[in-house]
C-alpha atoms as a PDB file:
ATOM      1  CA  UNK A   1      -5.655  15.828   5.041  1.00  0.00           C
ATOM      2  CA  UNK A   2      -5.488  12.635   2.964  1.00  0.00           C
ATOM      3  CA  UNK A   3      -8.576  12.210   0.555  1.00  0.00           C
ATOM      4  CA  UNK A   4     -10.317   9.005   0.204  1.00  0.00           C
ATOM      5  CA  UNK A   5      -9.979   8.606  -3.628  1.00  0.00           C
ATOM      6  CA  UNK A   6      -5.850   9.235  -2.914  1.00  0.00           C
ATOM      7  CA  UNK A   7      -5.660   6.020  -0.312  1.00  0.00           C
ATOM      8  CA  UNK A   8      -7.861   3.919  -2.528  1.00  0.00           C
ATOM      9  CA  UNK A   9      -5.584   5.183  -5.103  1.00  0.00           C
ATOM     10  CA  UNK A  10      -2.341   4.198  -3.283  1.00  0.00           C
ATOM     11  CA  UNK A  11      -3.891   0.632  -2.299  1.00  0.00           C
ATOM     12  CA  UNK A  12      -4.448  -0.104  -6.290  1.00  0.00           C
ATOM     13  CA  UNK A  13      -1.105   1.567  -7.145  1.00  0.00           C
ATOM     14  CA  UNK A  14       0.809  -1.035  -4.490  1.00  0.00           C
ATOM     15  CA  UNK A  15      -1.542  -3.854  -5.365  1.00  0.00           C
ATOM     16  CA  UNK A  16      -0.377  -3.245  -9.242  1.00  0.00           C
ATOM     17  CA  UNK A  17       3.167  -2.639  -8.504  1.00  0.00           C
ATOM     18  CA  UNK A  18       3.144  -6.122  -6.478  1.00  0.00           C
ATOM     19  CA  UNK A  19       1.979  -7.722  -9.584  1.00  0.00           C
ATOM     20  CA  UNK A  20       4.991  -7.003 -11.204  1.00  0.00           C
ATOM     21  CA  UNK A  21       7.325  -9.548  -8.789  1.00  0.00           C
ATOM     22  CA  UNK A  22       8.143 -12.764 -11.113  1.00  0.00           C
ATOM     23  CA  UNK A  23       7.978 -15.114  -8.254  1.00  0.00           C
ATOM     24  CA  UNK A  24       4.600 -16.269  -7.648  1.00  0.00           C
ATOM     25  CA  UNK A  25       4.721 -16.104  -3.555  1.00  0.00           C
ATOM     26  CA  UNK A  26       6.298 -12.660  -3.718  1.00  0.00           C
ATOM     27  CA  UNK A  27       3.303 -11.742  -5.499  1.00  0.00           C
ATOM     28  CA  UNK A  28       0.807 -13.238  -3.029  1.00  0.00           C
ATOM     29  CA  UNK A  29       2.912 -11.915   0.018  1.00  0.00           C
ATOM     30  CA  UNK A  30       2.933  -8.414  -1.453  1.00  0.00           C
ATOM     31  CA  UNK A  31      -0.932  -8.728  -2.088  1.00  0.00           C
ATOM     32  CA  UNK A  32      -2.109 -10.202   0.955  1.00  0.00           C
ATOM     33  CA  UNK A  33       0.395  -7.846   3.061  1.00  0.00           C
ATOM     34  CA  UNK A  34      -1.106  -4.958   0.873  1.00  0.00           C
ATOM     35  CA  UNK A  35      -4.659  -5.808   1.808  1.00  0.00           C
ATOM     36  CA  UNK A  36      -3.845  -6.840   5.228  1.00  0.00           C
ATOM     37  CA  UNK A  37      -2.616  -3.028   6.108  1.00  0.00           C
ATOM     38  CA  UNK A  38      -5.322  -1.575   4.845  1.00  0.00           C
ATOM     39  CA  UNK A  39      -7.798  -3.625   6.174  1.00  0.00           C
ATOM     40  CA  UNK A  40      -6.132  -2.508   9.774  1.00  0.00           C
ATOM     41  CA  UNK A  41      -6.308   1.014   9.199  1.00  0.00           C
ATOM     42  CA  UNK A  42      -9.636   1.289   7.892  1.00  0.00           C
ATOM     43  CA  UNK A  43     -10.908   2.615  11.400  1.00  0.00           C
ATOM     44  CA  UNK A  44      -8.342   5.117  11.643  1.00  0.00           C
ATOM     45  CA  UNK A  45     -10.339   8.635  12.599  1.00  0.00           C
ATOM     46  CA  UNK A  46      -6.836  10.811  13.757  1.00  0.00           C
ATOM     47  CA  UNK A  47      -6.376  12.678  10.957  1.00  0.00           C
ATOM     48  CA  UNK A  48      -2.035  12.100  12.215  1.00  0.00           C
ATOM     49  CA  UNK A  49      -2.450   8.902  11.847  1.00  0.00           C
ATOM     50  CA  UNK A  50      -4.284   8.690   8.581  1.00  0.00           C
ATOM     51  CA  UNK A  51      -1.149  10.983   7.264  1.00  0.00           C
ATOM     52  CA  UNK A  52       0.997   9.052   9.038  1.00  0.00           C
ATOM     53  CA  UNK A  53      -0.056   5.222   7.538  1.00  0.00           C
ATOM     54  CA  UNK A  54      -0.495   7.067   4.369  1.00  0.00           C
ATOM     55  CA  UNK A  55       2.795   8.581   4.285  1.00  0.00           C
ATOM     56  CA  UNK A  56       4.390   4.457   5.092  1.00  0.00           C
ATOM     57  CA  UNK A  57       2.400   3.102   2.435  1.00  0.00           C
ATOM     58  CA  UNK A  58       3.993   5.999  -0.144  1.00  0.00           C
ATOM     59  CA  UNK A  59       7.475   4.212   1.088  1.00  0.00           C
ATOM     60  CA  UNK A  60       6.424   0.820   0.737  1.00  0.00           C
ATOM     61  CA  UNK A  61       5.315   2.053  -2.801  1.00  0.00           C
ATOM     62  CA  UNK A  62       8.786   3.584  -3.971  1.00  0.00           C
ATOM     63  CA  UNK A  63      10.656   0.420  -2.516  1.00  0.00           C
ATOM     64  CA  UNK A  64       8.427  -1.653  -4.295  1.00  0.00           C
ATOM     65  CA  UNK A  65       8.962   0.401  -7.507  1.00  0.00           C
ATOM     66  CA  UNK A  66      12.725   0.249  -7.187  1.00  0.00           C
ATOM     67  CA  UNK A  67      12.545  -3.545  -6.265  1.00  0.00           C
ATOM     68  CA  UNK A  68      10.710  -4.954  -9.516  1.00  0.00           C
ATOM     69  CA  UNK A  69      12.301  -2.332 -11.829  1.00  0.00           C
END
């Protein structure tokens, strides 16, 4: 089961990897995408899906990560 404190954790860890884009709209798309998806799965309750939109925001995290580096 996914804690709380790790998917607030992931949604600052994206929202601070987004930061890093040097174009100014890539920033804001990353950002408002970012919030956007969470925002739609606050009312998960399935513990699957909670793993399972947790587990695609860990993969939007490493592509990010290997995109700005």
């Amino acid at each position: 089961m996914v804690a709380k404190c790790q998917v607030i954790s992931l949604c600052r860890s994206l929202l601070r990897a987004g930061r890093k884009y040097p174009d100014y709209n890539i920033r804001e798309y990353a950002k408002r995408r970012t919030l956007d998806g969470f925002r739609m799965n606050k009312s998960l309750t399935a513990h699957s899906k909670v793993e399972e939109a947790y587990a695609e925001g860990k993969k939007q995290l490493e592509v990010v990560e290997r995109v700005v580096k």
